[in-house]
PDB file of N, CA and C in Angstrom:
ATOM      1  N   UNK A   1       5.061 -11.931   3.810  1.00  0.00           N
ATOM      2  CA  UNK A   1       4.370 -11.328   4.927  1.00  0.00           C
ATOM      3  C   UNK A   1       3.025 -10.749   4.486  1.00  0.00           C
ATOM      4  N   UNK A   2       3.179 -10.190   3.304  1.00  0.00           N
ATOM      5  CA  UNK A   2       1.782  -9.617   2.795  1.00  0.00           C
ATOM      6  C   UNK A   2       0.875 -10.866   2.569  1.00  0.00           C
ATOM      7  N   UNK A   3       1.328 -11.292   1.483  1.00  0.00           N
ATOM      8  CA  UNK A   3       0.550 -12.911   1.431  1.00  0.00           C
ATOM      9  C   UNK A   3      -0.289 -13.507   2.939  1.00  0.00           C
ATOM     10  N   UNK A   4      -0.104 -13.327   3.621  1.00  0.00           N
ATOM     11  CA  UNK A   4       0.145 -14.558   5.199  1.00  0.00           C
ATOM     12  C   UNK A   4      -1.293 -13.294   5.657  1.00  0.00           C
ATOM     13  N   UNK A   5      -0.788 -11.556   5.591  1.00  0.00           N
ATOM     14  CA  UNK A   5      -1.656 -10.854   6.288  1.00  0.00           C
ATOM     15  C   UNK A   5      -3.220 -10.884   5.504  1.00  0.00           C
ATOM     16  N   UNK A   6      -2.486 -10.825   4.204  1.00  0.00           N
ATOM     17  CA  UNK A   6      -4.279 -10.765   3.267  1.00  0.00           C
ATOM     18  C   UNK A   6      -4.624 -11.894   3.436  1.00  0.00           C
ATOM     19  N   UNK A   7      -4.290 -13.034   3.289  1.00  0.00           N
ATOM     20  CA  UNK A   7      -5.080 -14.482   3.250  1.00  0.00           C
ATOM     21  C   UNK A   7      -5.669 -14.617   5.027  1.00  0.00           C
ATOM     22  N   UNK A   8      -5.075 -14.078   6.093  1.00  0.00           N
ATOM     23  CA  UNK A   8      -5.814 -14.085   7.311  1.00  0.00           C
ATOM     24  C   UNK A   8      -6.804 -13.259   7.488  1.00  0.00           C
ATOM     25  N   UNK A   9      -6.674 -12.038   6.611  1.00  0.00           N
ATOM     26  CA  UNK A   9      -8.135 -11.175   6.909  1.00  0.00           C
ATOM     27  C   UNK A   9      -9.351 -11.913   6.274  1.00  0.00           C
ATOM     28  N   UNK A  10     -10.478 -11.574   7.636  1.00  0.00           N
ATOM     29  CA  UNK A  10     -11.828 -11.987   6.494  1.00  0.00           C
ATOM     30  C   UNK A  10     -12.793 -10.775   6.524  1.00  0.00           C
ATOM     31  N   UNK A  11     -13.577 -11.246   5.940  1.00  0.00           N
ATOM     32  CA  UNK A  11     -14.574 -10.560   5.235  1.00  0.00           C
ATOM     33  C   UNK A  11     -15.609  -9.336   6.501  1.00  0.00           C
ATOM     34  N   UNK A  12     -15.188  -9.727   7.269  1.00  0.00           N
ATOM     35  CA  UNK A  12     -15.741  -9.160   8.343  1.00  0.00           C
ATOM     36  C   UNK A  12     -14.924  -8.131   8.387  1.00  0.00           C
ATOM     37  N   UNK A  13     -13.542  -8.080   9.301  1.00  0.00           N
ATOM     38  CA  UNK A  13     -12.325  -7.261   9.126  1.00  0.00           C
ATOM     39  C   UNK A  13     -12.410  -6.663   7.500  1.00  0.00           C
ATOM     40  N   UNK A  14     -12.379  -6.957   6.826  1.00  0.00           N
ATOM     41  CA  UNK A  14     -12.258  -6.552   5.272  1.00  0.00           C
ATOM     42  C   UNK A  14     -13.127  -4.992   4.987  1.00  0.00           C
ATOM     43  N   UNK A  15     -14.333  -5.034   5.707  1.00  0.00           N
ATOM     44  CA  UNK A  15     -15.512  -4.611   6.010  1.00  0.00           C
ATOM     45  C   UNK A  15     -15.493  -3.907   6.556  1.00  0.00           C
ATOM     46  N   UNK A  16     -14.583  -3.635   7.941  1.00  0.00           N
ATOM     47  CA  UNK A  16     -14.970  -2.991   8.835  1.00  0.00           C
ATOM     48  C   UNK A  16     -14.504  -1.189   8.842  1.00  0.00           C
ATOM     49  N   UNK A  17     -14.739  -0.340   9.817  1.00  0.00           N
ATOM     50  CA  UNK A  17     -14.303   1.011   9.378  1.00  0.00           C
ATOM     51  C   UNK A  17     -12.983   1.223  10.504  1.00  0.00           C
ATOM     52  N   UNK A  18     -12.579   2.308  10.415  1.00  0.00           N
ATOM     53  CA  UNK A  18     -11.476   2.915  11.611  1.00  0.00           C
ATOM     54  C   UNK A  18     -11.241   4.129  11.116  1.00  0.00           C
ATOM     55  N   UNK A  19     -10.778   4.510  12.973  1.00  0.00           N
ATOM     56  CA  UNK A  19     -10.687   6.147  12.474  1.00  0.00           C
ATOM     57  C   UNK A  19      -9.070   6.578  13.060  1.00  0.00           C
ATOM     58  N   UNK A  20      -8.936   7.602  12.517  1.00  0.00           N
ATOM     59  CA  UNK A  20      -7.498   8.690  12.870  1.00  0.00           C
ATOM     60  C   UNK A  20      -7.849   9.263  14.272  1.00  0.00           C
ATOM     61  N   UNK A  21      -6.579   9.189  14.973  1.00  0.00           N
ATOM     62  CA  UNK A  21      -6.708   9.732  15.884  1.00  0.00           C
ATOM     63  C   UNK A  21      -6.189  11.276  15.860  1.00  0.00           C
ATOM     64  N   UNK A  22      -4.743  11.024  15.099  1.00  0.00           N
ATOM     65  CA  UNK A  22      -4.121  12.109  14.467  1.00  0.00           C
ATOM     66  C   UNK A  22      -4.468  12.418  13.060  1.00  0.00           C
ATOM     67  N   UNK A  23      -3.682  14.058  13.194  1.00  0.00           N
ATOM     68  CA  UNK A  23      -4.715  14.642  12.409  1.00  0.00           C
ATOM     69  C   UNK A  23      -4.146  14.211  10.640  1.00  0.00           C
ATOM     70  N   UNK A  24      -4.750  14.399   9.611  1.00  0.00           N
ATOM     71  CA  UNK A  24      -4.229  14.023   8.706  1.00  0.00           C
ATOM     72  C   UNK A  24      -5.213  13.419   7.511  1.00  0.00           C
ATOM     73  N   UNK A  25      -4.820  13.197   6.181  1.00  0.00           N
ATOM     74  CA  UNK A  25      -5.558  12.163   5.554  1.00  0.00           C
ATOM     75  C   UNK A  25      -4.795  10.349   5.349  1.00  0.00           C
ATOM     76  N   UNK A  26      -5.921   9.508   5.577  1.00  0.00           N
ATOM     77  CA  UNK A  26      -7.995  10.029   5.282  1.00  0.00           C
ATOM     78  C   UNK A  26      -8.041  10.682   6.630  1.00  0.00           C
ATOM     79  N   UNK A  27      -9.739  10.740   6.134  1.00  0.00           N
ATOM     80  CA  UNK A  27     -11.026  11.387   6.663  1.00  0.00           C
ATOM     81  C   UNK A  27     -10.412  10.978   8.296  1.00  0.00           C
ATOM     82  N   UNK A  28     -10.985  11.457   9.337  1.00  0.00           N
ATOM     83  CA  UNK A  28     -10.495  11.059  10.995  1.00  0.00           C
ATOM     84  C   UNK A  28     -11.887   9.655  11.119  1.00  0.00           C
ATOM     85  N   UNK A  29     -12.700   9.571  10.673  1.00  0.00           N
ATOM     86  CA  UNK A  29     -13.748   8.632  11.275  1.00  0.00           C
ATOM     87  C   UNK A  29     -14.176   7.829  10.101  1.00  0.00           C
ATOM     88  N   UNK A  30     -14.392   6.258  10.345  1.00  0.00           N
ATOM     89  CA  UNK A  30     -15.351   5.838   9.160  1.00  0.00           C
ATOM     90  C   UNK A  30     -14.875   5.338   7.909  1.00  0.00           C
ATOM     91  N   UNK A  31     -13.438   5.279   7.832  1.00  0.00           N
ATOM     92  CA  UNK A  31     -12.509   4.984   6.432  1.00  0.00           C
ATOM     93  C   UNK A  31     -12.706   3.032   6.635  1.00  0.00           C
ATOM     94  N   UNK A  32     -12.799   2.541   5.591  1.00  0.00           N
ATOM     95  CA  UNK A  32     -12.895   1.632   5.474  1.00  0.00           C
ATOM     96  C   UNK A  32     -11.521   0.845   5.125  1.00  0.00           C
ATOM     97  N   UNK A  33     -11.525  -0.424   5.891  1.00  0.00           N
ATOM     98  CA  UNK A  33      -9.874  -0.986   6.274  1.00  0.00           C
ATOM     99  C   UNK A  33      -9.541  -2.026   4.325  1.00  0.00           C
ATOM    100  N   UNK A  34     -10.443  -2.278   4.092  1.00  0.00           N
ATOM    101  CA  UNK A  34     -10.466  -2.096   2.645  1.00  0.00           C
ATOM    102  C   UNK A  34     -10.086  -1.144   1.960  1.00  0.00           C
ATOM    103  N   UNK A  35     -10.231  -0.293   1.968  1.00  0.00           N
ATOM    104  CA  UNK A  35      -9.756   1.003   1.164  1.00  0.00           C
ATOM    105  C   UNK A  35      -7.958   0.794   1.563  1.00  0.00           C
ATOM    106  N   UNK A  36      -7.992   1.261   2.633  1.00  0.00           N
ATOM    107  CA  UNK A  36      -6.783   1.946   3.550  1.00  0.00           C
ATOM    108  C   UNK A  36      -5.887   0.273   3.064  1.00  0.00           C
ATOM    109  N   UNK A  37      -6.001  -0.971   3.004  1.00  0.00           N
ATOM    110  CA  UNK A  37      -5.455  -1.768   2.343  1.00  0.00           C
ATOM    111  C   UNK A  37      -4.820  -1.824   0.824  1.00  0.00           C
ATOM    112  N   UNK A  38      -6.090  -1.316   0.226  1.00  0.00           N
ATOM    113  CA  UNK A  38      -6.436  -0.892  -1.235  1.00  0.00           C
ATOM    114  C   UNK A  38      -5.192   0.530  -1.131  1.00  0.00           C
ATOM    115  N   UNK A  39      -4.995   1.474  -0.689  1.00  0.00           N
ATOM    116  CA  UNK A  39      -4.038   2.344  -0.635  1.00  0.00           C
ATOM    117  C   UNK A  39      -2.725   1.868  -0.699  1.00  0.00           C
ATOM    118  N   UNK A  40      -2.521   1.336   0.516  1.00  0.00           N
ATOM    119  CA  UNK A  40      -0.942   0.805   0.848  1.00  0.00           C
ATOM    120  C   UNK A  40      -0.570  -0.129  -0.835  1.00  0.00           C
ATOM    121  N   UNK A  41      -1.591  -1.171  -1.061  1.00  0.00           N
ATOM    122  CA  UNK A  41      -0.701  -1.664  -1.612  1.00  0.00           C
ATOM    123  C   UNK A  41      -0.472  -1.207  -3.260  1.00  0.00           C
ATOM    124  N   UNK A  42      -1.379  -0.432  -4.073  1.00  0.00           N
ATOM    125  CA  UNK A  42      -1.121   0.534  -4.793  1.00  0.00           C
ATOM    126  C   UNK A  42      -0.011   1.370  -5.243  1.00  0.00           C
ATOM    127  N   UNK A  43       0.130   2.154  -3.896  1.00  0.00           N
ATOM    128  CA  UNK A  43       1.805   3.060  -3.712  1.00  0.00           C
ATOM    129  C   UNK A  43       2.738   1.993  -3.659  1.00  0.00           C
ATOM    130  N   UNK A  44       2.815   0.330  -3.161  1.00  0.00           N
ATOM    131  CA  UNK A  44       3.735  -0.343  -2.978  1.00  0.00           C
ATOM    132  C   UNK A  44       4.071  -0.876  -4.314  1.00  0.00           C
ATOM    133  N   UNK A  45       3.068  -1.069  -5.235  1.00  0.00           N
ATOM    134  CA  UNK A  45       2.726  -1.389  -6.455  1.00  0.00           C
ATOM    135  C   UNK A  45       3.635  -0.426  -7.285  1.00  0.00           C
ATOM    136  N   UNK A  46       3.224   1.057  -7.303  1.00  0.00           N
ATOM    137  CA  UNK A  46       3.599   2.125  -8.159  1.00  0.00           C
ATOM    138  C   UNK A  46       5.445   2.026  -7.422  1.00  0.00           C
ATOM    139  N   UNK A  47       5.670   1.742  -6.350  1.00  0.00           N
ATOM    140  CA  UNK A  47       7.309   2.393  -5.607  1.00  0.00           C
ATOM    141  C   UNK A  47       7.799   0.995  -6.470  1.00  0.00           C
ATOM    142  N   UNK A  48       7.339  -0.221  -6.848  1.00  0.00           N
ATOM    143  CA  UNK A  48       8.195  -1.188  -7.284  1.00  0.00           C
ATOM    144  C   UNK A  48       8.638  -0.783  -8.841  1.00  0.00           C
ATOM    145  N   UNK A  49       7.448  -0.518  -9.309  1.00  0.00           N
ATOM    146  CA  UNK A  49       7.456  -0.121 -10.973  1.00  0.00           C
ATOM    147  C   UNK A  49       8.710   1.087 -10.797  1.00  0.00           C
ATOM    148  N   UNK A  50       8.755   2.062  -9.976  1.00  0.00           N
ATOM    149  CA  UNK A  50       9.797   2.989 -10.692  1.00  0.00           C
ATOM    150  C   UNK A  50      11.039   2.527  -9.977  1.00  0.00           C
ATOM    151  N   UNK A  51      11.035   1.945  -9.279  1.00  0.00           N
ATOM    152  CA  UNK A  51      12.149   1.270  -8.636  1.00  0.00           C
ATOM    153  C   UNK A  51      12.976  -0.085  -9.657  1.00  0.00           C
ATOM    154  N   UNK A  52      11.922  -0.793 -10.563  1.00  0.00           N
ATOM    155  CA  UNK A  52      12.075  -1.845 -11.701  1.00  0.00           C
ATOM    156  C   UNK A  52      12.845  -0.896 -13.170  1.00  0.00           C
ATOM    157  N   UNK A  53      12.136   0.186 -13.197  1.00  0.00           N
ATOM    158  CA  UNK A  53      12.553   1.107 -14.076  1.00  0.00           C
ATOM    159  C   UNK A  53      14.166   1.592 -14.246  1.00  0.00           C
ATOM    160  N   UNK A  54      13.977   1.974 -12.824  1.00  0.00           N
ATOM    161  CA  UNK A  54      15.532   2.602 -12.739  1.00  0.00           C
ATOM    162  C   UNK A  54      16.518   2.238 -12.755  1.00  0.00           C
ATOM    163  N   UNK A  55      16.480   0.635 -11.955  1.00  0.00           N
ATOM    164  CA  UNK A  55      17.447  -0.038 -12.194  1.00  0.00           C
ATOM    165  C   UNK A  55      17.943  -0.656 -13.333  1.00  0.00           C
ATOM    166  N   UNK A  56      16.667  -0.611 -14.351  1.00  0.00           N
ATOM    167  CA  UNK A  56      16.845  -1.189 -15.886  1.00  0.00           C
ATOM    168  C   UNK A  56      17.534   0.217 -16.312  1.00  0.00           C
ATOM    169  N   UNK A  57      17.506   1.425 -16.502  1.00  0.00           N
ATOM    170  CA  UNK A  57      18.184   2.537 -17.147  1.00  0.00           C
ATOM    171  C   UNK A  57      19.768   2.369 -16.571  1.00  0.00           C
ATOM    172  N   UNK A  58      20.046   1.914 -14.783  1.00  0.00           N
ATOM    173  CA  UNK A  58      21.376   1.777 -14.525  1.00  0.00           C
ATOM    174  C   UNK A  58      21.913   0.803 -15.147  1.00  0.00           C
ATOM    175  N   UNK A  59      21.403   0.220 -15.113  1.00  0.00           N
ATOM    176  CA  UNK A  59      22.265  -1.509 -15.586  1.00  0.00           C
ATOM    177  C   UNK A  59      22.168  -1.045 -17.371  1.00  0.00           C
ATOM    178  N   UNK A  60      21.985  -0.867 -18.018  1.00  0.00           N
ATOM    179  CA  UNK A  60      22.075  -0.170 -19.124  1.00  0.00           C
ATOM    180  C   UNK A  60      22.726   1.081 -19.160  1.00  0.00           C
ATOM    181  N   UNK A  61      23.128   2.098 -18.111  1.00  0.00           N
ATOM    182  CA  UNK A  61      24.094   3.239 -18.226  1.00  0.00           C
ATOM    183  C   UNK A  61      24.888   2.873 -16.866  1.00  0.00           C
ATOM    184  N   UNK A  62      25.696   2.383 -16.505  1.00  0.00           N
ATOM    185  CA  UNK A  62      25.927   2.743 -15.249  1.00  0.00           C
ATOM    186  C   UNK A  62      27.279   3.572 -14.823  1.00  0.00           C
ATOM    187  N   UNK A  63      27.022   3.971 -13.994  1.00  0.00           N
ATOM    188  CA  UNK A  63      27.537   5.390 -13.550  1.00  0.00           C
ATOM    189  C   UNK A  63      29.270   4.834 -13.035  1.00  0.00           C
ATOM    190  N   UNK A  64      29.847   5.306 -13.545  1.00  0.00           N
ATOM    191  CA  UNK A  64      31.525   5.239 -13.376  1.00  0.00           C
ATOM    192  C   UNK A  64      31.835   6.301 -12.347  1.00  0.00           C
TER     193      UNK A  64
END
């Protein structure tokens, strides 16, 4: 699904800005959909690594 969404965005969309309506971070106006892409998949990046981790410490101790 990720594959299918990045290979359909272009460079235009890639480019473009958006804002928050609610309150919160980012910034409410002007964040770039690049970035906010660049975010998501980072944390999805970092949640696999400790998620790869842990299961290597279970499968090596596992809990009785």
């Amino acid at each position: 699904m990720v594959r299918g969404v990045m290979a359909s965005l272009t460079d235009e969309q890639l480019g473009a800005k958006v804002t928050r309506t609610e309150p919160g971070w980012p910034q409410l106006e002007g964040f770039p959909v690049q970035e906010c892409l660049r975010i998501v998949l980072n944390e999805e990046w970092e949640h696999r690594l400790y998620a790869e981790r842990d299961l290597s410490v279970l499968e090596r101790n596992p809990v009785s």
